[in-house]
Protein backbone atom coordinates (compact mmCIF):
# COMPACT_ATOMS: atom_id res chain seq x y z
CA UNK A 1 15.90 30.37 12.40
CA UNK A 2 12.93 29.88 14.54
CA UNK A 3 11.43 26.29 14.15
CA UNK A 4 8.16 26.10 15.46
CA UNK A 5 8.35 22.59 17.16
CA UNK A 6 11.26 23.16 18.92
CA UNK A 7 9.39 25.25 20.83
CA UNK A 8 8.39 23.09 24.38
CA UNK A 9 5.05 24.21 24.47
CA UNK A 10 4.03 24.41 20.48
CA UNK A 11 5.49 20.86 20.39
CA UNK A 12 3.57 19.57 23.21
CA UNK A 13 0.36 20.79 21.58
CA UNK A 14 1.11 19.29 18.36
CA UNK A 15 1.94 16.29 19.93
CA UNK A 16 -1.02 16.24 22.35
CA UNK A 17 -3.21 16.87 18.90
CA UNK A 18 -2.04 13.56 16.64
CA UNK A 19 -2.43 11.68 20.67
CA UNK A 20 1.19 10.91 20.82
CA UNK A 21 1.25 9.25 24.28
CA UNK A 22 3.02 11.27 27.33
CA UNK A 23 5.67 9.65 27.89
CA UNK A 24 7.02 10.00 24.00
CA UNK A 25 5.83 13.97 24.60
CA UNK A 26 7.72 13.85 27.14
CA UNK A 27 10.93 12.56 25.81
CA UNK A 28 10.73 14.28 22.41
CA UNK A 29 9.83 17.61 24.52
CA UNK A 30 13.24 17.22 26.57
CA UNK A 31 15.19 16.13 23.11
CA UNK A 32 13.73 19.61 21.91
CA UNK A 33 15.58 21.39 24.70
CA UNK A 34 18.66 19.91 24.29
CA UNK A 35 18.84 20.41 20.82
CA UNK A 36 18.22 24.29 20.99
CA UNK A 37 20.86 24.53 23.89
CA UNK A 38 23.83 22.90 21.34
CA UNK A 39 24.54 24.74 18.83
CA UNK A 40 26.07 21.93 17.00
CA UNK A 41 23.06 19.50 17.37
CA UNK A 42 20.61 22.63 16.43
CA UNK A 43 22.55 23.60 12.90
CA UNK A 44 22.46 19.75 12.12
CA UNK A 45 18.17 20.19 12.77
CA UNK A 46 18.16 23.20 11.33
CA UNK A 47 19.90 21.36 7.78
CA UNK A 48 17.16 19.01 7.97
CA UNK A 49 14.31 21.30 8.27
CA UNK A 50 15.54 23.56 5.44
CA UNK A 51 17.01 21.07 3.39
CA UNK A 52 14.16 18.27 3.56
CA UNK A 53 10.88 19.71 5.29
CA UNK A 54 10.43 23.14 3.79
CA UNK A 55 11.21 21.95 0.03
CA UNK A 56 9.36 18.95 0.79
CA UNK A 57 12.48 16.82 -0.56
CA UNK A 58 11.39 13.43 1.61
CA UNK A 59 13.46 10.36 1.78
CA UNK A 60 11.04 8.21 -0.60
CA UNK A 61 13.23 5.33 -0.72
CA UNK A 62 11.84 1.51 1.08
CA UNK A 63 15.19 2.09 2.69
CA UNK A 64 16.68 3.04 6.14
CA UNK A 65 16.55 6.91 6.79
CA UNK A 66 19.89 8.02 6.31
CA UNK A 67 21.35 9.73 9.45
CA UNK A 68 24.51 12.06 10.19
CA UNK A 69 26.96 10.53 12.08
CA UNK A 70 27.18 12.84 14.71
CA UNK A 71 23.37 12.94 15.39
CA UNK A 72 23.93 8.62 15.88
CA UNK A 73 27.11 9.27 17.83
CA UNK A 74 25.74 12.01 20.25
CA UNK A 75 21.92 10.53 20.64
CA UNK A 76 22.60 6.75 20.23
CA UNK A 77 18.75 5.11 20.46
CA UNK A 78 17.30 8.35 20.29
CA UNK A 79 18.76 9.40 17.18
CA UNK A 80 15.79 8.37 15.55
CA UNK A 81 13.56 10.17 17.66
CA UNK A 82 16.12 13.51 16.37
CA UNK A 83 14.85 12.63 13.03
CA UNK A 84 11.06 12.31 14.11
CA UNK A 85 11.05 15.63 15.44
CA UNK A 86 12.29 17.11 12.54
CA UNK A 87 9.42 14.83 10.65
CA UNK A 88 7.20 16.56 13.04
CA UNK A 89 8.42 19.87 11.83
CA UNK A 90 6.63 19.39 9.05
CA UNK A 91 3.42 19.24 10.95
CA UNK A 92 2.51 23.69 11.00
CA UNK A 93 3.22 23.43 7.20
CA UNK A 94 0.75 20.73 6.60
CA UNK A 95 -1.75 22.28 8.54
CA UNK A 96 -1.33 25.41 6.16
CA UNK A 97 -1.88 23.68 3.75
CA UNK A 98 -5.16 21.49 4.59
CA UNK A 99 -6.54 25.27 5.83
CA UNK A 100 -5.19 26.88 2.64
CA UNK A 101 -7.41 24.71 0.49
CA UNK A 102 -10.48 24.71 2.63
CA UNK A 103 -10.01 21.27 3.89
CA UNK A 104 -11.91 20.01 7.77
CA UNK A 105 -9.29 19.91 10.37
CA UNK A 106 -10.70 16.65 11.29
CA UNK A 107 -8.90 15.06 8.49
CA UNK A 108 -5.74 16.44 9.65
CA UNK A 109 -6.36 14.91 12.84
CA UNK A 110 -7.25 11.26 11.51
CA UNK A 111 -4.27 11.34 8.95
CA UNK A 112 -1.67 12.43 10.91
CA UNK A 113 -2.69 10.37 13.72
CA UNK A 114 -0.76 7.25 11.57
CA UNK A 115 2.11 8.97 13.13
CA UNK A 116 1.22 7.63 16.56
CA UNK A 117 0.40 4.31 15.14
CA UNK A 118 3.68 3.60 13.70
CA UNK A 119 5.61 5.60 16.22
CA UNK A 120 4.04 2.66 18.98
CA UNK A 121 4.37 0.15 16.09
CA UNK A 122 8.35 0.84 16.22
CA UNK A 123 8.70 0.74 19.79
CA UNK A 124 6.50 -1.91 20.22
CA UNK A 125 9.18 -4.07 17.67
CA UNK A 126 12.35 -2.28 18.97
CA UNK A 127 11.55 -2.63 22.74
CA UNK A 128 11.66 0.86 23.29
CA UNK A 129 10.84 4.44 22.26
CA UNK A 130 11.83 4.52 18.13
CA UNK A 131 10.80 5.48 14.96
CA UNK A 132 11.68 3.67 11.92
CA UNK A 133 8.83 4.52 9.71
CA UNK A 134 10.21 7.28 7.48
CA UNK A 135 9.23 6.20 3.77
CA UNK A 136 6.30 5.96 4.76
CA UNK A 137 5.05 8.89 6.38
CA UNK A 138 6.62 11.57 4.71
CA UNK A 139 3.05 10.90 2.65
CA UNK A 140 1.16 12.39 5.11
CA UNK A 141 3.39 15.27 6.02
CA UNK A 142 3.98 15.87 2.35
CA UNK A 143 -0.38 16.39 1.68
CA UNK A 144 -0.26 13.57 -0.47
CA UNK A 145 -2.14 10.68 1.39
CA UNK A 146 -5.51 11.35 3.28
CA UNK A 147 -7.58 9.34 5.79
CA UNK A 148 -11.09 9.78 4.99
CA UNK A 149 -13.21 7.79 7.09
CA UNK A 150 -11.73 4.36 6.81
CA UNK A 151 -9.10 4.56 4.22
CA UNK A 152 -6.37 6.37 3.25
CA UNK A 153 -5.31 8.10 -0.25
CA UNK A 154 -3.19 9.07 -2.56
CA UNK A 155 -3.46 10.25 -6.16
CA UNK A 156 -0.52 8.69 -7.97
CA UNK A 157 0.44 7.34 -11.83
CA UNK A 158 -0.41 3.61 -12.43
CA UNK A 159 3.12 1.50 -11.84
CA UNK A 160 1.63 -1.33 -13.24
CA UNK A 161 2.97 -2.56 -16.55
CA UNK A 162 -0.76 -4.23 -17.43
CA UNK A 163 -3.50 -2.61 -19.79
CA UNK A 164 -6.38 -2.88 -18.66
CA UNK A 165 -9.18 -2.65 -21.77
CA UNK A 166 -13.13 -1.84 -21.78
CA UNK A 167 -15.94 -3.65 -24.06
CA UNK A 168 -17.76 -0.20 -25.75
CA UNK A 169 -21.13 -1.79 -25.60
CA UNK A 170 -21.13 -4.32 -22.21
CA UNK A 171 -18.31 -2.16 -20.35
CA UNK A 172 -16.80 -5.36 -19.16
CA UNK A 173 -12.73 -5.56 -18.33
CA UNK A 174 -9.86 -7.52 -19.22
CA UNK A 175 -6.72 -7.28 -18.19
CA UNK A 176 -3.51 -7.93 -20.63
CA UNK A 177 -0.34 -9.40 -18.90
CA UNK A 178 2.89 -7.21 -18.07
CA UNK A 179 4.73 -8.40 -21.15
CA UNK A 180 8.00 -7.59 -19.11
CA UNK A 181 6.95 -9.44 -16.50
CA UNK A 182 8.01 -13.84 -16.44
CA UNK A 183 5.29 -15.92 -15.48
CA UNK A 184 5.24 -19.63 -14.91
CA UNK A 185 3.17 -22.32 -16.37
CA UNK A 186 0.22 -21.66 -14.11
CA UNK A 187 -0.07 -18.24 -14.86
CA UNK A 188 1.55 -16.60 -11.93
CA UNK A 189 4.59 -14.20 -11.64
CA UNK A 190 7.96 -16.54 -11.72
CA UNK A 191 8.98 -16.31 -7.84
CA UNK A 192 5.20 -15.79 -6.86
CA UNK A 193 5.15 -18.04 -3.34
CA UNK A 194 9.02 -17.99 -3.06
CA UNK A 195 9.82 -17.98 1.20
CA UNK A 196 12.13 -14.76 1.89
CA UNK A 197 15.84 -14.61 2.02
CA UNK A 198 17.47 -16.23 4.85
CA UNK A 199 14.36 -17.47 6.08
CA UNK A 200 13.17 -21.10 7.50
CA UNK A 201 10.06 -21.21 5.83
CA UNK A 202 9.35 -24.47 4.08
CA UNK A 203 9.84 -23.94 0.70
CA UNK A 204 6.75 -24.42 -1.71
CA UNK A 205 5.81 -26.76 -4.10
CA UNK A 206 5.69 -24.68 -7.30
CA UNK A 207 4.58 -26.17 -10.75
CA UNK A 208 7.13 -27.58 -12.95
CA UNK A 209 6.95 -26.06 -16.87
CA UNK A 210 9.50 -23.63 -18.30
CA UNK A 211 8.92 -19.53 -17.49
CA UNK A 212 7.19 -17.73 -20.29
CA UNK A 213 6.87 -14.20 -21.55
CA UNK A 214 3.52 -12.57 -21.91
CA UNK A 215 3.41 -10.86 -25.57
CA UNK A 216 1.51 -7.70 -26.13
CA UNK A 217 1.38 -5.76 -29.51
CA UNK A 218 -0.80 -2.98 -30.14
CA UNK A 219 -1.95 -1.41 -33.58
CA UNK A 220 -4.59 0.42 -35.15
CA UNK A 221 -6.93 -2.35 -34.87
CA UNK A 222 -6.56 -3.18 -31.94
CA UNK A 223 -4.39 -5.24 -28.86
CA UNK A 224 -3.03 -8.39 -29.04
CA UNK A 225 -1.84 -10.15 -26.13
CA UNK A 226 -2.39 -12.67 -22.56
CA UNK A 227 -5.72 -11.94 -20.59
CA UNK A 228 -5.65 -12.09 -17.13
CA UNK A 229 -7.97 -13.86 -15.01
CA UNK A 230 -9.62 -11.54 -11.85
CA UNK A 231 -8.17 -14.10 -9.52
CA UNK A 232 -4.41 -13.08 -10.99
CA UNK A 233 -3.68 -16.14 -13.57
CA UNK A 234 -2.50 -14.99 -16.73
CA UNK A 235 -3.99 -17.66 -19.70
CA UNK A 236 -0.73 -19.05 -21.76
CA UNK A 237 -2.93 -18.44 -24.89
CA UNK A 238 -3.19 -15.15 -26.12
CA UNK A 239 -6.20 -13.63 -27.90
CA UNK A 240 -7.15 -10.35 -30.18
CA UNK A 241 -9.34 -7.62 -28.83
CA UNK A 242 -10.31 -5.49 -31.79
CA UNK A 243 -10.32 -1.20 -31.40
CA UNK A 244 -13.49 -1.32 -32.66
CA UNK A 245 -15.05 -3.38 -29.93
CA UNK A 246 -13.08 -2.40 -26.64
CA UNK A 247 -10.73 0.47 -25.52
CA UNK A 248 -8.27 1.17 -23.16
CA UNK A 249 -9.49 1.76 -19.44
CA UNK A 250 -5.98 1.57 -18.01
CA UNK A 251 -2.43 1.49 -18.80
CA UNK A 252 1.09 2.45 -17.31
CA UNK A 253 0.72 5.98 -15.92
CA UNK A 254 -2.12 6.64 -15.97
CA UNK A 255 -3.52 8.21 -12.35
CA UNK A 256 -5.10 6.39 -10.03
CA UNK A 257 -6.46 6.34 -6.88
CA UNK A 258 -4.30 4.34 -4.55
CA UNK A 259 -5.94 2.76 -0.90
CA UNK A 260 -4.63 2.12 1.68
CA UNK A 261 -5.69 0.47 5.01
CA UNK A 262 -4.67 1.69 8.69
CA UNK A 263 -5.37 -0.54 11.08
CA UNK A 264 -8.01 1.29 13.40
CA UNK A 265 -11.82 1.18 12.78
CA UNK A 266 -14.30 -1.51 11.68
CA UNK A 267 -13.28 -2.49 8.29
CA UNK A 268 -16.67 -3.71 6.42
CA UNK A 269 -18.46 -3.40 3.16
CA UNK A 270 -20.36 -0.12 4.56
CA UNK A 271 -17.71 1.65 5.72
CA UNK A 272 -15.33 1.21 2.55
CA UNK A 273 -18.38 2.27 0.58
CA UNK A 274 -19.09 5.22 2.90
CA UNK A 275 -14.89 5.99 2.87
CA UNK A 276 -14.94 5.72 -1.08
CA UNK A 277 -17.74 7.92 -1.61
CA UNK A 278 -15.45 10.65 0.97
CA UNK A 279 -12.73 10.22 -1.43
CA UNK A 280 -14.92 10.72 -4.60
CA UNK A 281 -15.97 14.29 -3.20
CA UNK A 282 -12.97 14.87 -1.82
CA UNK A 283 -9.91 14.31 -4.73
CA UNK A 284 -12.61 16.23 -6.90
CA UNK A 285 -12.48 19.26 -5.24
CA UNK A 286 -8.90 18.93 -3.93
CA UNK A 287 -7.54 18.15 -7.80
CA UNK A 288 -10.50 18.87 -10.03
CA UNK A 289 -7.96 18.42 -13.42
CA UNK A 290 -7.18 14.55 -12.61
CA UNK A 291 -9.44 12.02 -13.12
CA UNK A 292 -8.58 9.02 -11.62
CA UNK A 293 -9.00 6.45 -13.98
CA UNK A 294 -9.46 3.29 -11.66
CA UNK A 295 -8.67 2.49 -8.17
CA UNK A 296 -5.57 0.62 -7.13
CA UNK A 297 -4.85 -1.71 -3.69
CA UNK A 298 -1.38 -3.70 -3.00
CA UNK A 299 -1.80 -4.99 0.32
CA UNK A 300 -1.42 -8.64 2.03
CA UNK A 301 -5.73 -8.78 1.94
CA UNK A 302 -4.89 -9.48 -1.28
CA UNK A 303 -2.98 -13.21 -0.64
CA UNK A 304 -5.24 -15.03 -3.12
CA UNK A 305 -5.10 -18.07 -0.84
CA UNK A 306 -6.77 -16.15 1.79
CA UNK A 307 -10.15 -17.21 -0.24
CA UNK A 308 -9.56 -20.87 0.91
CA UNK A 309 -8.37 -19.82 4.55
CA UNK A 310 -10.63 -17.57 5.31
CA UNK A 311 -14.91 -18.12 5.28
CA UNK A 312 -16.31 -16.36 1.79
CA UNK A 313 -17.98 -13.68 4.44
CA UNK A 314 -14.92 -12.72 5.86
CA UNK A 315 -14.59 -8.61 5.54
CA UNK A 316 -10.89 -9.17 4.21
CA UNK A 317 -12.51 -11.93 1.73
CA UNK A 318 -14.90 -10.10 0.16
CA UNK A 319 -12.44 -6.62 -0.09
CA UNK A 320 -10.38 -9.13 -2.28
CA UNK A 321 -13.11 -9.88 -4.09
CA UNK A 322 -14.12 -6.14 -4.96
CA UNK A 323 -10.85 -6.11 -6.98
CA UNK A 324 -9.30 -7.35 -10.44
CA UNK A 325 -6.10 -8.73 -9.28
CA UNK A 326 -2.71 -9.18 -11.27
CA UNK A 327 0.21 -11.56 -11.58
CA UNK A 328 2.89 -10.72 -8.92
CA UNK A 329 6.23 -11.89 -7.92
CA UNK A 330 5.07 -11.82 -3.90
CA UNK A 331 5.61 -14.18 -1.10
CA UNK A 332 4.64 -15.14 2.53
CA UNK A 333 6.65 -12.32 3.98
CA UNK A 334 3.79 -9.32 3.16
CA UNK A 335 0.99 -11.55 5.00
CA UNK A 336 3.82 -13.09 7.63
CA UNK A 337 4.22 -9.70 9.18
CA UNK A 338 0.33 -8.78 9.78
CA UNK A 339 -0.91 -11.78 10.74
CA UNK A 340 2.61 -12.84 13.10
CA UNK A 341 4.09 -9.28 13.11
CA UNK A 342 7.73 -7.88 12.47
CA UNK A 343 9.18 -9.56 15.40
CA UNK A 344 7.97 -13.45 14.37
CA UNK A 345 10.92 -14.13 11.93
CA UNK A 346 11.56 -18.22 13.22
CA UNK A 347 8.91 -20.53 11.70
CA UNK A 348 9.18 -23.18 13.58
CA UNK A 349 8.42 -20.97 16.65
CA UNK A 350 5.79 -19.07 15.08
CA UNK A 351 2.46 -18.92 17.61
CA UNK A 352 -0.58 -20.90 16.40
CA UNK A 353 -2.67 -18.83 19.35
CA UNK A 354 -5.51 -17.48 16.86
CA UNK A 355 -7.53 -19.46 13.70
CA UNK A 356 -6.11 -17.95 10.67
CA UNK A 357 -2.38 -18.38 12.52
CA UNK A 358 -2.76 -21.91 12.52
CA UNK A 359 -3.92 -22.00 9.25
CA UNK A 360 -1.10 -20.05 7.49
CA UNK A 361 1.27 -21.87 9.63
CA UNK A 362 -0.54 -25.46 8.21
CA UNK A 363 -1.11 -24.47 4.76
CA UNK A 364 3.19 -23.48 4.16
CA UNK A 365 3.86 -26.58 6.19
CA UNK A 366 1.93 -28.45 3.57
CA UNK A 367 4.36 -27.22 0.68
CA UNK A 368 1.60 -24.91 -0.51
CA UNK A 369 2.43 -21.57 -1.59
CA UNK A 370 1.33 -17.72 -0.36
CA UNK A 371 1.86 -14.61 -2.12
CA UNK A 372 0.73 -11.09 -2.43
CA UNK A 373 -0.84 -9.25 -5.53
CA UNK A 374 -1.59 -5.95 -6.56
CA UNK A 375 -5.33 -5.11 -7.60
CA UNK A 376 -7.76 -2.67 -9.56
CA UNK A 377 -11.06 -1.82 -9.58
CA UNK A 378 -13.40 0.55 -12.13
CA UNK A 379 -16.70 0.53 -9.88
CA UNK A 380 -17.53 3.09 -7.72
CA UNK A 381 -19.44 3.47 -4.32
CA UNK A 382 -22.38 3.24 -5.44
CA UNK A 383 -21.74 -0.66 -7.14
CA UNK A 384 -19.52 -1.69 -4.01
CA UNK A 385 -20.09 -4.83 -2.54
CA UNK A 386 -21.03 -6.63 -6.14
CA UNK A 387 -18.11 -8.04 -6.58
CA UNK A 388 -18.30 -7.85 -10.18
CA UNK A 389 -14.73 -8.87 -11.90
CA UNK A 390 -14.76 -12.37 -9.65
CA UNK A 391 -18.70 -13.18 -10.02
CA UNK A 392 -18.48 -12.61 -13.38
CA UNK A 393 -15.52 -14.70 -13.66
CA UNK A 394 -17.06 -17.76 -11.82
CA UNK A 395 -20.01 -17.69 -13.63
CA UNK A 396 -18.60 -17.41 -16.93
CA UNK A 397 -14.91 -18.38 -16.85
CA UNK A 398 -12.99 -18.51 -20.71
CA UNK A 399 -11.07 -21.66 -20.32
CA UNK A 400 -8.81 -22.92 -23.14
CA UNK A 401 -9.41 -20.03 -25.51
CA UNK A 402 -7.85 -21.03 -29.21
CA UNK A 403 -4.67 -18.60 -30.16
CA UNK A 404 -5.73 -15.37 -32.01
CA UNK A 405 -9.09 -15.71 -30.72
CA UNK A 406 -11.36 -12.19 -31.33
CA UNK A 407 -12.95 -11.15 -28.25
């Protein structure tokens, strides 16, 4: 079977075009050779390619990439760098694809250049030449996620277990707590703040009160059940929200439009707005039959506490603020390894060399808790930088709302 990248020279020129640096072309062009000259090695990469690339069958577990045995045995620290070539396989297909449906090469380019960035990201953590990032890009080899201008994206079904509902006449949202999912007394996801396993992180100060479960009951006139704050606090009391006065904007399946944020490129109000209205255009003509019915964001910008650490005109600040967040079981961890990085697993040793380093490191030294949560948002470009779920909120907050109230 001829495999394109196993070619020296069609490899080097895919590599050279997603700027993988020259020494990894280097290494992955001389792993190449040695693969086609062993017959053994070559079936084994040949297995992959038919059995995972062409069908498109991707390891999609957060989970270590399986690997054979004799690929470990025979490569040893390179037997990663076996299975990134054979990730890079994938690369002529994609390209096929993006062409097949019209799409500019240059967003070929700025996707698949996340390869580079994790394949340094590895190495950098590793100490040498690795790749480790295999649930994760198979996205981008797959045509599924797509940089376009500053963000990446994927269409995919809603995971969340809240419902999110509309007001008819003011078009204002609620969100209605996970009823499978235990919250605490203050609202937040039981565990929310909890230090990870076999860590030395302080542990938190959490509020006392038993663990509760959120009701929701739906009918014919309408949904019953715990409205969520935008800040991610789930009230204790519940309330009524009659069919004839809202409906649903959101609920578990539903598709979506999920961001995500590489780490290159000024990240500001403008150029989200500019990225968003790329994606708009783009997902329509791409997959004119799904309608995205709200945006979705899980990423450690979205550490609630960041609003007190960080000043109110910070750009990661006011992205949290663009966004109806939800009640999460999350920790440190998610935040720990952007701001400290992968390698920074001691606390005690942490470095408190920049601002907001010091200030994570002082605020969980202080028994206070950190934790991640997911988000939504209904506006599009064209409202972004309003704010409006959190503004809203602050100016007209519904504290202590009696049970079975009618919204």
């Amino acid at each position: 079977m001829n495999i394109e990248i196993l070619n020296p020279q069609r490899l080097a020129a895919w590599c050279e075009r997603i700027a993988l640096p020259q020494d990894a072309i280097h290494v992955l062009v001389q792993l190449a050779g040695d693969i086609q000259q062993n017959g053994e090695f070559h079936q084994l990469f040949e297995d992959f390619y038919t059995q995972t690339v062409l069908p498109n069958q991707w390891h999609t577990q957060w989970e270590d990439l399986p690997m054979h045995p004799r690929v470990v045995e025979q490569y040893g620290d390179q037997a990663s760098l076996f299975y990134f070539l054979a990730y890079l396989s994938a690369l002529p297909h994609a390209y096929a694809f993006y062409q097949a449906h019209g799409i500019d090469p240059q967003i070929f380019d700025d996707t698949m250049a996340d390869l580079r960035v994790w394949l340094l990201a590895n190495s950098a953590t590793a100490g040498k030449l690795q790749f480790a990032s295999f649930p994760w890009v198979w996205r981008h080899l797959a045509c599924k996620l797509f940089r376009l201008g500053r963000l990446q994206y994927m269409l995919i079904p809603f995971a969340g277990g809240v419902t999110a509902l509309r007001h008819r006449q003011t078009g204002a949202v609620t969100l209605l707590a996970d009823p499978n999912l235990p919250l605490r007394s203050d609202g937040h996801a039981d565990g929310a703040g909890n230090p990870p396993p076999n860590s030395n992180f302080p542990h938190p100060q959490l509020p006392p009160g038993p663990v509760w479960t959120p009701l929701y009951e739906v009918s014919q006139a309408g949904w019953r059940g715990h409205p969520i704050n935008p800040y991610g606090c789930a009230q204790k009391k519940p309330a009524f929200f009659p069919s004839t006065q809202w409906e649903v904007a959101l609920a578990h399946g539903d598709p979506v439009l999920d961001m995500h944020i590489p780490a290159s490129g000024a990240f500001t109000v403008d150029s989200v707005r500019d990225s968003l209205k790329k994606a708009q255009t783009f997902f329509a003509q791409l997959e004119p039959q799904v309608t995205p019915r709200a945006l979705f964001c899980h990423t450690w910008f979205f550490t609630p506490q960041l609003q007190t650490l960080l000043p109110s005109q910070s750009n990661i600040v006011r992205f949290q603020r663009e966004f109806y967040l939800y009640p999460n079981a999350g920790g440190p961890g998610f935040l720990w390894n952007f701001v400290f990085g992968e390698t920074v697993r001691d606390f005690a040793d942490a470095p408190r060399d920049t601002s907001l380093r010091r200030d994570v490191l002082d605020w969980l030294a202080s028994g206070k808790p950190l934790f991640d949560m997911p988000g939504v948002a209904f506006h599009g470009p064209e409202d972004w930088g309003n704010q409006p779920y959190m503004t809203d909120w602050d100016r007209h907050p519904l504290a202590d709302q009696p049970d079975e109230e009618t919204r």
